[in-house]
PDB file of N, CA and C in Angstrom:
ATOM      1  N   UNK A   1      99.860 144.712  53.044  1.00  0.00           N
ATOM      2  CA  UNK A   1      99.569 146.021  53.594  1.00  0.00           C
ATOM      3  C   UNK A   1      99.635 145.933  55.122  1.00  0.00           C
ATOM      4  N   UNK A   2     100.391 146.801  55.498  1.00  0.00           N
ATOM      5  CA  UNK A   2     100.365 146.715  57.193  1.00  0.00           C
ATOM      6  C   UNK A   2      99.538 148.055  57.890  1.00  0.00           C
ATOM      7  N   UNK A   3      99.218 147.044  58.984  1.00  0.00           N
ATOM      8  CA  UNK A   3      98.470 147.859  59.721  1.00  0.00           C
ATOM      9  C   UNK A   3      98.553 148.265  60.850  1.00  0.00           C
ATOM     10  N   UNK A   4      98.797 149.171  62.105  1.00  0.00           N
ATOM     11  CA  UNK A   4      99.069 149.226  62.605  1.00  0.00           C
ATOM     12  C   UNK A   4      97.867 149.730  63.815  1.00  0.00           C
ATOM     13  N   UNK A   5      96.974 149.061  65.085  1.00  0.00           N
ATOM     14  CA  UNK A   5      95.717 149.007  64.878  1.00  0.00           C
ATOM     15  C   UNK A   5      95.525 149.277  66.927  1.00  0.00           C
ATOM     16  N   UNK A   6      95.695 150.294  67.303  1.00  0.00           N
ATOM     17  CA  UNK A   6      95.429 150.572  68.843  1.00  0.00           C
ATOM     18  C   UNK A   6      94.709 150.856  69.495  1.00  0.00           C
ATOM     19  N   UNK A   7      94.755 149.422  70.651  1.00  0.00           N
ATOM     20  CA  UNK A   7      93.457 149.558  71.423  1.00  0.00           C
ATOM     21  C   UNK A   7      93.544 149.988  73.209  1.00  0.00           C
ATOM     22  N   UNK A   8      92.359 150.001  73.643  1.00  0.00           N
ATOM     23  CA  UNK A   8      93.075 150.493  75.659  1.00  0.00           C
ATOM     24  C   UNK A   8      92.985 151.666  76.126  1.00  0.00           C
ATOM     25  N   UNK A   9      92.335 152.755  74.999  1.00  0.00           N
ATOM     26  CA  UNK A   9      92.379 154.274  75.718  1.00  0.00           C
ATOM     27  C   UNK A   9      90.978 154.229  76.287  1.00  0.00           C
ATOM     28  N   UNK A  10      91.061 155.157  76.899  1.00  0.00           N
ATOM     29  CA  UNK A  10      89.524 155.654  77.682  1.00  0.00           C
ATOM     30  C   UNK A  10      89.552 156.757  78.333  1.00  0.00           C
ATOM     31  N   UNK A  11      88.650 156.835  79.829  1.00  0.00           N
ATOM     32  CA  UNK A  11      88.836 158.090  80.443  1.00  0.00           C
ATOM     33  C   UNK A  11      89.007 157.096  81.935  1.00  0.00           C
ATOM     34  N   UNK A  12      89.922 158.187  82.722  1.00  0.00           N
ATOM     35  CA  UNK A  12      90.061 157.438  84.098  1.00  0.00           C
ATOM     36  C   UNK A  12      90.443 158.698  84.876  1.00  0.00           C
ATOM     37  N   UNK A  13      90.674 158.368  86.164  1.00  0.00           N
ATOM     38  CA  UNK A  13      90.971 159.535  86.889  1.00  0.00           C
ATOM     39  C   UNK A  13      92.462 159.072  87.409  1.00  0.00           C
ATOM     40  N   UNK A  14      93.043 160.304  87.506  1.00  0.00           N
ATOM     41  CA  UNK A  14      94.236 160.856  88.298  1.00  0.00           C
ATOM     42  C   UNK A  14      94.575 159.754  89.203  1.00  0.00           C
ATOM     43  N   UNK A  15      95.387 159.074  89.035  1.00  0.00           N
ATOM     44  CA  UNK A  15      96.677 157.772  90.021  1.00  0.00           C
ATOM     45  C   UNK A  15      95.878 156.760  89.358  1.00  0.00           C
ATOM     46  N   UNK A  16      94.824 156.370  88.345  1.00  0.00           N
ATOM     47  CA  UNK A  16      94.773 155.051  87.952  1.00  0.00           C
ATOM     48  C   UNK A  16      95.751 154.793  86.921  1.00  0.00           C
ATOM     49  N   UNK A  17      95.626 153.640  86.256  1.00  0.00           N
ATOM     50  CA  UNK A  17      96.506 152.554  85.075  1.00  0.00           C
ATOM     51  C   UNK A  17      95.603 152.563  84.400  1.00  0.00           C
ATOM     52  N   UNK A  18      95.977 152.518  82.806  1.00  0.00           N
ATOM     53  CA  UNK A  18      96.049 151.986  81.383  1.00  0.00           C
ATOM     54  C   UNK A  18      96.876 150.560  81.008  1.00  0.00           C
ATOM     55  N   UNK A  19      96.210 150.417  80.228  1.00  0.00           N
ATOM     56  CA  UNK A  19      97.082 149.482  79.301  1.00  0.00           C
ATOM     57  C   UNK A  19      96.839 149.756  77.878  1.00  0.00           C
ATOM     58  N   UNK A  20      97.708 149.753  76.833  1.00  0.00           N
ATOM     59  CA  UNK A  20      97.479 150.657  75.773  1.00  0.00           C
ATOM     60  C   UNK A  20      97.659 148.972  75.043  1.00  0.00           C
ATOM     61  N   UNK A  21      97.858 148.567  73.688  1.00  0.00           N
ATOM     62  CA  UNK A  21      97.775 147.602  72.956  1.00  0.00           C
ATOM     63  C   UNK A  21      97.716 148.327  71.986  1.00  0.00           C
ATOM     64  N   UNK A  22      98.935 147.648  70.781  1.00  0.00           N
ATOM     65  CA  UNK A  22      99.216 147.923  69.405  1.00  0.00           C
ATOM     66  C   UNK A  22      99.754 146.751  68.649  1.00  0.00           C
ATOM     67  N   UNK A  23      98.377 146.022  67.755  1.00  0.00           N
ATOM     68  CA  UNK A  23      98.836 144.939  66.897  1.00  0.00           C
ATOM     69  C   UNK A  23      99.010 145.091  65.666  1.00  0.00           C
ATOM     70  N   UNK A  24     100.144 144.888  65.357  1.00  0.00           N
ATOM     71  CA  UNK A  24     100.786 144.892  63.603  1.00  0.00           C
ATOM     72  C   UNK A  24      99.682 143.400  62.939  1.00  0.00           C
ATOM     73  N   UNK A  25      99.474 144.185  61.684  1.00  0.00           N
ATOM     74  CA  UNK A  25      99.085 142.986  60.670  1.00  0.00           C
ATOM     75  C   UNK A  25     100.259 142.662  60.013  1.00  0.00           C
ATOM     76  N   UNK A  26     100.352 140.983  59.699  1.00  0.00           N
ATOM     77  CA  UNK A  26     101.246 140.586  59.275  1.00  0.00           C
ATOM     78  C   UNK A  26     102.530 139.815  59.775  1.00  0.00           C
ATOM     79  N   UNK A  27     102.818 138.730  60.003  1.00  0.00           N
ATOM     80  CA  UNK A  27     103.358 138.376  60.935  1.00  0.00           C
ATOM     81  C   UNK A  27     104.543 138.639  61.059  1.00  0.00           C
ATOM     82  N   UNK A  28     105.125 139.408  60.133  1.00  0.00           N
ATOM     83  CA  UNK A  28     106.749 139.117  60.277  1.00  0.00           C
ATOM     84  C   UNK A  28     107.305 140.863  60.472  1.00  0.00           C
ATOM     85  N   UNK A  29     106.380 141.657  60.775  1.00  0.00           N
ATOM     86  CA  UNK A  29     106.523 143.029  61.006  1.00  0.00           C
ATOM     87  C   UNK A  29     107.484 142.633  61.984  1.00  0.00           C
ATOM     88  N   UNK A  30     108.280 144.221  62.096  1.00  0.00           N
ATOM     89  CA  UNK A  30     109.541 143.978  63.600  1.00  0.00           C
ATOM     90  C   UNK A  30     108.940 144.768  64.475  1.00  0.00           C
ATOM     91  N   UNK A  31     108.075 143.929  65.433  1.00  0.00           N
ATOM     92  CA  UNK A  31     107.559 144.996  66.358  1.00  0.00           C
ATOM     93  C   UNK A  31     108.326 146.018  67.608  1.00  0.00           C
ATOM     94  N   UNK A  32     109.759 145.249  67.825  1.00  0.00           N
ATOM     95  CA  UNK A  32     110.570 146.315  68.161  1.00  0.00           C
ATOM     96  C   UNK A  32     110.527 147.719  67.890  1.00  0.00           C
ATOM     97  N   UNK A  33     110.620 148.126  66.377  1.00  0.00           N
ATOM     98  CA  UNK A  33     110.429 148.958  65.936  1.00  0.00           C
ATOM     99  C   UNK A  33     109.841 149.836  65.988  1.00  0.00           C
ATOM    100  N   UNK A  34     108.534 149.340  66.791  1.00  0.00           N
ATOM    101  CA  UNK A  34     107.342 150.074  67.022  1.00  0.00           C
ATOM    102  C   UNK A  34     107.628 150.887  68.183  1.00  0.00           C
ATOM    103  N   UNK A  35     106.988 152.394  68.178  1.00  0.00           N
ATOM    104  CA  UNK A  35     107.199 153.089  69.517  1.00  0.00           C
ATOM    105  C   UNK A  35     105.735 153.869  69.700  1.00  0.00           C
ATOM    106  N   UNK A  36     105.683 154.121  70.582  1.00  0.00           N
ATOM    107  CA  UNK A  36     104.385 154.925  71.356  1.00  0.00           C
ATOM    108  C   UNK A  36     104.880 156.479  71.479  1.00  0.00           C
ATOM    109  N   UNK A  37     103.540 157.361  70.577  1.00  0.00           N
ATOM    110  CA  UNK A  37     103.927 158.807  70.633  1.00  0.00           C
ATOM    111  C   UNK A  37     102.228 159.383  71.154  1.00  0.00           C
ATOM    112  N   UNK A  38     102.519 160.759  71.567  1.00  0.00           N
ATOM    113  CA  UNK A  38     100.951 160.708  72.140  1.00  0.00           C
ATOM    114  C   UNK A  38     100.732 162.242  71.579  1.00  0.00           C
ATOM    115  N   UNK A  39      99.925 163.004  70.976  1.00  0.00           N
ATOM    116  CA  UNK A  39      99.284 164.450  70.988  1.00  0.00           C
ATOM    117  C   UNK A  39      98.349 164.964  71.400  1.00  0.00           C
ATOM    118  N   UNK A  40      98.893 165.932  72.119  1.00  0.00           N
ATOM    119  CA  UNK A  40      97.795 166.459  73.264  1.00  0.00           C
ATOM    120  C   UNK A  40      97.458 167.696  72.353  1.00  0.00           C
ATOM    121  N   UNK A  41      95.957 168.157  72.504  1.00  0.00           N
ATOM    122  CA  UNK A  41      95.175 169.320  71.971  1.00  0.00           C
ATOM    123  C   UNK A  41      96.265 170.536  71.775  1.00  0.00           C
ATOM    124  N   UNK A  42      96.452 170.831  70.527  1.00  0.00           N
ATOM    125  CA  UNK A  42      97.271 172.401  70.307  1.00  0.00           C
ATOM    126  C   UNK A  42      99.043 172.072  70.237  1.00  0.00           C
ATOM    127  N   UNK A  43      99.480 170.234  70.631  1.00  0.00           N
ATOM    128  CA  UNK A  43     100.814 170.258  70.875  1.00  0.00           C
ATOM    129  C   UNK A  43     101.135 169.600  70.008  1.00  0.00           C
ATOM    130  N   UNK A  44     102.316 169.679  69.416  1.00  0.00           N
ATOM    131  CA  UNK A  44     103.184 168.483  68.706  1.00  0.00           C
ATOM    132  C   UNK A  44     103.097 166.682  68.693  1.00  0.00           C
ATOM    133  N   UNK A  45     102.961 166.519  68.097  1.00  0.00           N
ATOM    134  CA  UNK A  45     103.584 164.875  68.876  1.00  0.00           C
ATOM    135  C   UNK A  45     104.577 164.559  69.075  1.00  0.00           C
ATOM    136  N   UNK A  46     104.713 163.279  70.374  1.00  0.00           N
ATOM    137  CA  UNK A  46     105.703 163.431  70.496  1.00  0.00           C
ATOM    138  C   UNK A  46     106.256 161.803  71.299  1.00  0.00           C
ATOM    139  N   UNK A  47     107.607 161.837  71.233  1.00  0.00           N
ATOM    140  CA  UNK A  47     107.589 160.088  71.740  1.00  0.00           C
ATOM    141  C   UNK A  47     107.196 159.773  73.085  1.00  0.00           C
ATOM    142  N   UNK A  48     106.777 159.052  72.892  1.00  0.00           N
ATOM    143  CA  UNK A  48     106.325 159.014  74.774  1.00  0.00           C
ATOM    144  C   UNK A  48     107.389 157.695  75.244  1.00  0.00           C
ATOM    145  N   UNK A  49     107.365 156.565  74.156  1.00  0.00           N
ATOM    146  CA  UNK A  49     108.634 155.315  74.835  1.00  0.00           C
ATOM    147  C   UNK A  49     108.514 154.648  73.613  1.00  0.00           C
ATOM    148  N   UNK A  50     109.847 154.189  73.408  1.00  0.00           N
ATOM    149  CA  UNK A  50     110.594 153.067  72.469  1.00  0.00           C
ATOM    150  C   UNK A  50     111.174 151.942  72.735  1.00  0.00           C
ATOM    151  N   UNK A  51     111.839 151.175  71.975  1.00  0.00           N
ATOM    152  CA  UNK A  51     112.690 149.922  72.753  1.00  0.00           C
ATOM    153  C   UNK A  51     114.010 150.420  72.618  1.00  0.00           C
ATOM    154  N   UNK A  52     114.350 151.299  71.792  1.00  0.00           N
ATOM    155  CA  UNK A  52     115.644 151.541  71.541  1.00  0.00           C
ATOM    156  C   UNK A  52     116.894 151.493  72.941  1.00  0.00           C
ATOM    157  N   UNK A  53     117.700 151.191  72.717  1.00  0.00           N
ATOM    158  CA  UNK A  53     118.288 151.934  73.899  1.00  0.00           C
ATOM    159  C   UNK A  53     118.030 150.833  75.564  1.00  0.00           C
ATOM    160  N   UNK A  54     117.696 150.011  74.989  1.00  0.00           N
ATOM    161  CA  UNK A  54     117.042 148.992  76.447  1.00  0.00           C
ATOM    162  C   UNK A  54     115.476 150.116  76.523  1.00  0.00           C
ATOM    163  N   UNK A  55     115.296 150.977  76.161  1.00  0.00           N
ATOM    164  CA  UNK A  55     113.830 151.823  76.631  1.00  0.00           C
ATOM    165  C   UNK A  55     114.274 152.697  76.564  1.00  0.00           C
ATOM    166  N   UNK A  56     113.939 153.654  76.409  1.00  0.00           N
ATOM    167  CA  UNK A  56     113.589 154.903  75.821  1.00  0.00           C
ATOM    168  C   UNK A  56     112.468 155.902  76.442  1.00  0.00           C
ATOM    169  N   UNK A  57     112.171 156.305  77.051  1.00  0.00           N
ATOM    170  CA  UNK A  57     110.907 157.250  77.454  1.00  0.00           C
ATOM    171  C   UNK A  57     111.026 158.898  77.670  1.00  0.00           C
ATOM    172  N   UNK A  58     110.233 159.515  77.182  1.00  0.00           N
ATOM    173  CA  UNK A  58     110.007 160.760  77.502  1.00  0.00           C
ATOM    174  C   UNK A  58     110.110 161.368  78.790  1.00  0.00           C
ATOM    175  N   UNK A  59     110.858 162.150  79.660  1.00  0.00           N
ATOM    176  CA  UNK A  59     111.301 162.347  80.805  1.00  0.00           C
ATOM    177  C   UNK A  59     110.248 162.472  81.829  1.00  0.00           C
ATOM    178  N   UNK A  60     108.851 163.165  81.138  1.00  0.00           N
ATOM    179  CA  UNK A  60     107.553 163.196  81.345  1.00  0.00           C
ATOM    180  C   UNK A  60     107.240 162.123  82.193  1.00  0.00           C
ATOM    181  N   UNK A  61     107.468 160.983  81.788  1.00  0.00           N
ATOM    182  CA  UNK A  61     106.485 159.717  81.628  1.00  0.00           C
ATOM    183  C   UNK A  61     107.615 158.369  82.548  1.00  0.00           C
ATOM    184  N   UNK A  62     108.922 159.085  82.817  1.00  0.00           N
ATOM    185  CA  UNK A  62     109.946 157.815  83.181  1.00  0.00           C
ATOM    186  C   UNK A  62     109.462 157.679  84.773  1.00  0.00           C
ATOM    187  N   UNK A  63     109.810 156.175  84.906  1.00  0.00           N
ATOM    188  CA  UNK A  63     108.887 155.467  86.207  1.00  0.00           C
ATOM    189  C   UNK A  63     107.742 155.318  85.927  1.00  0.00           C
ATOM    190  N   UNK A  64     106.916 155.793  85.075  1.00  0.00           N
ATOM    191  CA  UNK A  64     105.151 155.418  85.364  1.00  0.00           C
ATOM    192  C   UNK A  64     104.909 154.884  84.047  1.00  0.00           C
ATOM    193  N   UNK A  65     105.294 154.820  83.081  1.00  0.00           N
ATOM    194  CA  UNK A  65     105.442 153.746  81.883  1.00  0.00           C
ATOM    195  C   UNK A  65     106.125 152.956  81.750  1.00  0.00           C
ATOM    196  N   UNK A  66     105.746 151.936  80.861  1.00  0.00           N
ATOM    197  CA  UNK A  66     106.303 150.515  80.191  1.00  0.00           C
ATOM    198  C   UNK A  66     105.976 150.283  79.408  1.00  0.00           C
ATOM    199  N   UNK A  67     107.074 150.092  78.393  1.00  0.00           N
ATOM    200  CA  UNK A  67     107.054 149.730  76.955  1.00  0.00           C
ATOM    201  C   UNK A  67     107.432 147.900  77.109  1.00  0.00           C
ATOM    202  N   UNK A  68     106.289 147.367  76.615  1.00  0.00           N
ATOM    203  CA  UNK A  68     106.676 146.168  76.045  1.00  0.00           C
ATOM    204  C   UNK A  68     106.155 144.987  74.966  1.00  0.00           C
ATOM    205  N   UNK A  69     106.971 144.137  74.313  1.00  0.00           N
ATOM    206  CA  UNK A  69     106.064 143.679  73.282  1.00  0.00           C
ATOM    207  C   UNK A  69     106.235 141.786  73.512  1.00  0.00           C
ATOM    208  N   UNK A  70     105.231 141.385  72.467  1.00  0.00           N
ATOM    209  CA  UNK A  70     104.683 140.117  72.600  1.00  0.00           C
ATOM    210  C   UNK A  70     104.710 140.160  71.183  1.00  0.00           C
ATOM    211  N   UNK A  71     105.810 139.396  70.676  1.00  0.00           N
ATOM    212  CA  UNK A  71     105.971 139.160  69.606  1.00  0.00           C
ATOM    213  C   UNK A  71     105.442 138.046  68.853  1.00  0.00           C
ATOM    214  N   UNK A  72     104.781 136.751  69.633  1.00  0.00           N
ATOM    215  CA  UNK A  72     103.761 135.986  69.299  1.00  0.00           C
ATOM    216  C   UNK A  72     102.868 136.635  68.813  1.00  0.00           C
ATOM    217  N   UNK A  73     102.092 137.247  69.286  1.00  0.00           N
ATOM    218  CA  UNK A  73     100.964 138.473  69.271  1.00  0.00           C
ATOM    219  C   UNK A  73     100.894 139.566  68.326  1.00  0.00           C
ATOM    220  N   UNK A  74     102.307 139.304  67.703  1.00  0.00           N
ATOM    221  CA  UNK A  74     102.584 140.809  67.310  1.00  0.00           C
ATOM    222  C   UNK A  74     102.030 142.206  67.838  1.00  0.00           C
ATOM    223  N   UNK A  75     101.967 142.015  68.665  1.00  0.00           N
ATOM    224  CA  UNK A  75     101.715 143.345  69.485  1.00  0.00           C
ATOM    225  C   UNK A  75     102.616 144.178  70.691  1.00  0.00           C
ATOM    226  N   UNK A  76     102.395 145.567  70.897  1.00  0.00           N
ATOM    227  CA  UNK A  76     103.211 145.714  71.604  1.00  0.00           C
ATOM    228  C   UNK A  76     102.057 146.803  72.885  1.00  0.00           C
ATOM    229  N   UNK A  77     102.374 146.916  73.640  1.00  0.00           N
ATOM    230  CA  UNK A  77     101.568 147.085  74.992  1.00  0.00           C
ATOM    231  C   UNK A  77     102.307 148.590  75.556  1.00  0.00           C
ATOM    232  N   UNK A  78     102.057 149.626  76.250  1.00  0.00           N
ATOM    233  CA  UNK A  78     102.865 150.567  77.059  1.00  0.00           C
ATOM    234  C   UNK A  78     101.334 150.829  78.442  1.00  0.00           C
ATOM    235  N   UNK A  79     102.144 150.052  79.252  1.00  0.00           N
ATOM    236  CA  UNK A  79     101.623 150.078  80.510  1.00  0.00           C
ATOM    237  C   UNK A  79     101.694 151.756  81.210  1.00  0.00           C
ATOM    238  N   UNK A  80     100.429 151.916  81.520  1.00  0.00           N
ATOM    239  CA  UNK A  80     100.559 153.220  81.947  1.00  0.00           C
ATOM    240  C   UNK A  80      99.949 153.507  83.138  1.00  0.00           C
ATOM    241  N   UNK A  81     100.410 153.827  84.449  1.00  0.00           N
ATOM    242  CA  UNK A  81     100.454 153.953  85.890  1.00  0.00           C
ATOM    243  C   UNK A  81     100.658 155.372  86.261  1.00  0.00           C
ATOM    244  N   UNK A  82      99.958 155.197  87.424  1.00  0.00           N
ATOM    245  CA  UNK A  82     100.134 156.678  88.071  1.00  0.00           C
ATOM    246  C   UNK A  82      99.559 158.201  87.127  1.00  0.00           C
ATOM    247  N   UNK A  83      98.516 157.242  86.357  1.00  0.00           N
ATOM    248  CA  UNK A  83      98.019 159.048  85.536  1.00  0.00           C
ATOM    249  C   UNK A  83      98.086 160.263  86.033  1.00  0.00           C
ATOM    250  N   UNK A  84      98.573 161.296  85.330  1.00  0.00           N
ATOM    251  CA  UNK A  84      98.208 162.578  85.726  1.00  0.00           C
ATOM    252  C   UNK A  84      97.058 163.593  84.633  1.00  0.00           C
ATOM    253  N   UNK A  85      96.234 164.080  84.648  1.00  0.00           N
ATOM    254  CA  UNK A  85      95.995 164.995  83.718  1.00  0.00           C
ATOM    255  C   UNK A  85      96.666 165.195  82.219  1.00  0.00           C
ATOM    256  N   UNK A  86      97.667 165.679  82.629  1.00  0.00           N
ATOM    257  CA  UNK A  86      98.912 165.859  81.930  1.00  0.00           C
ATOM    258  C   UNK A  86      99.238 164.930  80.555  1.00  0.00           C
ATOM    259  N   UNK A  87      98.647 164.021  81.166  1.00  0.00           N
ATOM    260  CA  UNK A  87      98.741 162.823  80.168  1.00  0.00           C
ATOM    261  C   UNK A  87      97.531 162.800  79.145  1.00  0.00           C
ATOM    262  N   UNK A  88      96.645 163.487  79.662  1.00  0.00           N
ATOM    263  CA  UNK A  88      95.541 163.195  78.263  1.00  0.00           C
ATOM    264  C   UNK A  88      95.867 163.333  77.142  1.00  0.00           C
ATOM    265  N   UNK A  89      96.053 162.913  76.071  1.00  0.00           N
ATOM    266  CA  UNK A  89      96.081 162.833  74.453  1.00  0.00           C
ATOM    267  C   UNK A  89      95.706 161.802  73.953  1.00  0.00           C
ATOM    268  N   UNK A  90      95.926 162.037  72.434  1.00  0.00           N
ATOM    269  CA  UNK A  90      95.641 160.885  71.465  1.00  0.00           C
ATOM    270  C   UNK A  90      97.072 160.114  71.567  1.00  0.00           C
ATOM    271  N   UNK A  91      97.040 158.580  71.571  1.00  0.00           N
ATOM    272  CA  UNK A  91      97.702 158.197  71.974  1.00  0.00           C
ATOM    273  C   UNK A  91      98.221 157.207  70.426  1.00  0.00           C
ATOM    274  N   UNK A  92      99.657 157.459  69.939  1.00  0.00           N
ATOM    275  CA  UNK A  92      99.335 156.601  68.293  1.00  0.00           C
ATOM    276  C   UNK A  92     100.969 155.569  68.870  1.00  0.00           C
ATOM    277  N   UNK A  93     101.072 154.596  67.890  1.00  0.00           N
ATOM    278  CA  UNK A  93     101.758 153.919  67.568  1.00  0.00           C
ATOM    279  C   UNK A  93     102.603 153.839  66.711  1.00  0.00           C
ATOM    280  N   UNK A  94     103.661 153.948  66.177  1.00  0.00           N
ATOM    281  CA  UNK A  94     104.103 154.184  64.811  1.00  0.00           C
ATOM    282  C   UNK A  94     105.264 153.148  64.798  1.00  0.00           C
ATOM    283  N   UNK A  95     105.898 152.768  63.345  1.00  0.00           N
ATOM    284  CA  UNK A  95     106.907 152.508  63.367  1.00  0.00           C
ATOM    285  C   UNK A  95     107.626 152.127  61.638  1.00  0.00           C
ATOM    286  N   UNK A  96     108.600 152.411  60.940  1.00  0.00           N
ATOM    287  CA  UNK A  96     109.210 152.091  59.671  1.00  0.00           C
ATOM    288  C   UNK A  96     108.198 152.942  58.759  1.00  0.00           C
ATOM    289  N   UNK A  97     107.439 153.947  59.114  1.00  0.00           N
ATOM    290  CA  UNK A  97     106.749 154.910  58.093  1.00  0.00           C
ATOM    291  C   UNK A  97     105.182 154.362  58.823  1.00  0.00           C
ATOM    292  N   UNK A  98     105.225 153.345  59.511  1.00  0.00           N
ATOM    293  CA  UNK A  98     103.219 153.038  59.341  1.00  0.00           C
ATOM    294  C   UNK A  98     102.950 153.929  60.998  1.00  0.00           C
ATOM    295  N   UNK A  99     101.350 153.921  60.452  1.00  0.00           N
ATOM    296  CA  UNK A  99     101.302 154.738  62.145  1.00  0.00           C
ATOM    297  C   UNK A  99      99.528 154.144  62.336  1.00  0.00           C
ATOM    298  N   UNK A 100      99.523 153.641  63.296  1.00  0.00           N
ATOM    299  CA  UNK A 100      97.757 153.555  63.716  1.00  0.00           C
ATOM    300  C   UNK A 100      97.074 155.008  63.466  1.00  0.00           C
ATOM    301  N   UNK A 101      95.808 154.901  64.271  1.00  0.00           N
ATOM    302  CA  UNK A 101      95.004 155.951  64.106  1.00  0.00           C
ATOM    303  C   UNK A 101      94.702 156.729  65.379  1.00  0.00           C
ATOM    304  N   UNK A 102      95.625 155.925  66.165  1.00  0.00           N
ATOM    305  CA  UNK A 102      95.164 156.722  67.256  1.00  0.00           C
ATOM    306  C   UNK A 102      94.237 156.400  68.567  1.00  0.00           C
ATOM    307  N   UNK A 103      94.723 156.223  69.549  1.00  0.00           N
ATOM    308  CA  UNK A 103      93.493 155.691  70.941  1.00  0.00           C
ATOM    309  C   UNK A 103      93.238 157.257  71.888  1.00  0.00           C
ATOM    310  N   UNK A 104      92.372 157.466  72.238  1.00  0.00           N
ATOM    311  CA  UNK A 104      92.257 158.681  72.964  1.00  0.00           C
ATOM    312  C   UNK A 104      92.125 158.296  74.384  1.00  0.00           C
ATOM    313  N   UNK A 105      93.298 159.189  75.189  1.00  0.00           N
ATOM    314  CA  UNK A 105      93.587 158.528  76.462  1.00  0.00           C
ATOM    315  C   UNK A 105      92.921 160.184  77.433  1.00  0.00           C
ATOM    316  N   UNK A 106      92.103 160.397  78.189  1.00  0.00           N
ATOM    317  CA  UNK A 106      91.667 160.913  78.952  1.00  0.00           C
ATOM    318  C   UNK A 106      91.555 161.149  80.418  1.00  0.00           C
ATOM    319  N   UNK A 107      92.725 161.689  81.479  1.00  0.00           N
ATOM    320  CA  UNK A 107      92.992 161.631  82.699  1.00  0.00           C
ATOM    321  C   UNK A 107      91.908 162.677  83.518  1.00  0.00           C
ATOM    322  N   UNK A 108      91.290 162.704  84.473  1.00  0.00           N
ATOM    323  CA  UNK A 108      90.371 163.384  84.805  1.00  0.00           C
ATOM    324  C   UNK A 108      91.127 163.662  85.906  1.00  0.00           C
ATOM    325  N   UNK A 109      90.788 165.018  86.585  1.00  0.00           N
ATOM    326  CA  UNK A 109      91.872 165.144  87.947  1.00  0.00           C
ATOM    327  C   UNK A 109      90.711 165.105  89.350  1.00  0.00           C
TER     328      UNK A 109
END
């Protein structure tokens, strides 16, 4: 059974950093696979960054994120800089049908 299990949200204010963390159970999951999507109150979800493509990011979010993984670890990380407001949501992980539960990321202005 895989799991998909994210940690790193909180509340911060406007121009600080995150670090988000998403570890697969199981060692042989393809954490490539894995991408970072975020839903904000009343909106869709939606991708925020992938590996696809050399990276992938939401136009939103390009320059002030980083997608990357540690495949020892099975985990994968999306560095997040320069907050805006804008950015507050639930922040999930997904990938091949599995999806975490969700970290709640909170930008204060």
């Amino acid at each position: 059974q895989v799991q998909l299990v994210e940690s790193g949200g909180g509340l911060v204010q406007a121009g600080e950093s995150l670090r988000l963390s998403c570890t697969a159970s199981g060692s042989m999951f393809p954490i490539y696979n894995i991408g970072w999507y975020r839903q904000a109150p009343g909106k869709q979800r939606e991708l925020v960054a992938g590996f696809t493509s050399g990276g992938r990011y939401a136009d939103s979010v390009k320059g002030r994120f980083t997608i990357s993984g540690d495949r020892a670890k099975n985990t994968v990380y999306l560095q997040m800089n320069s907050l805006k407001p804008e950015d507050t949501a639930v922040y999930y992980c997904g990938g091949l049908s599995y999806w975490g539960k969700g970290t709640l990321v909170t930008v204060s202005s």
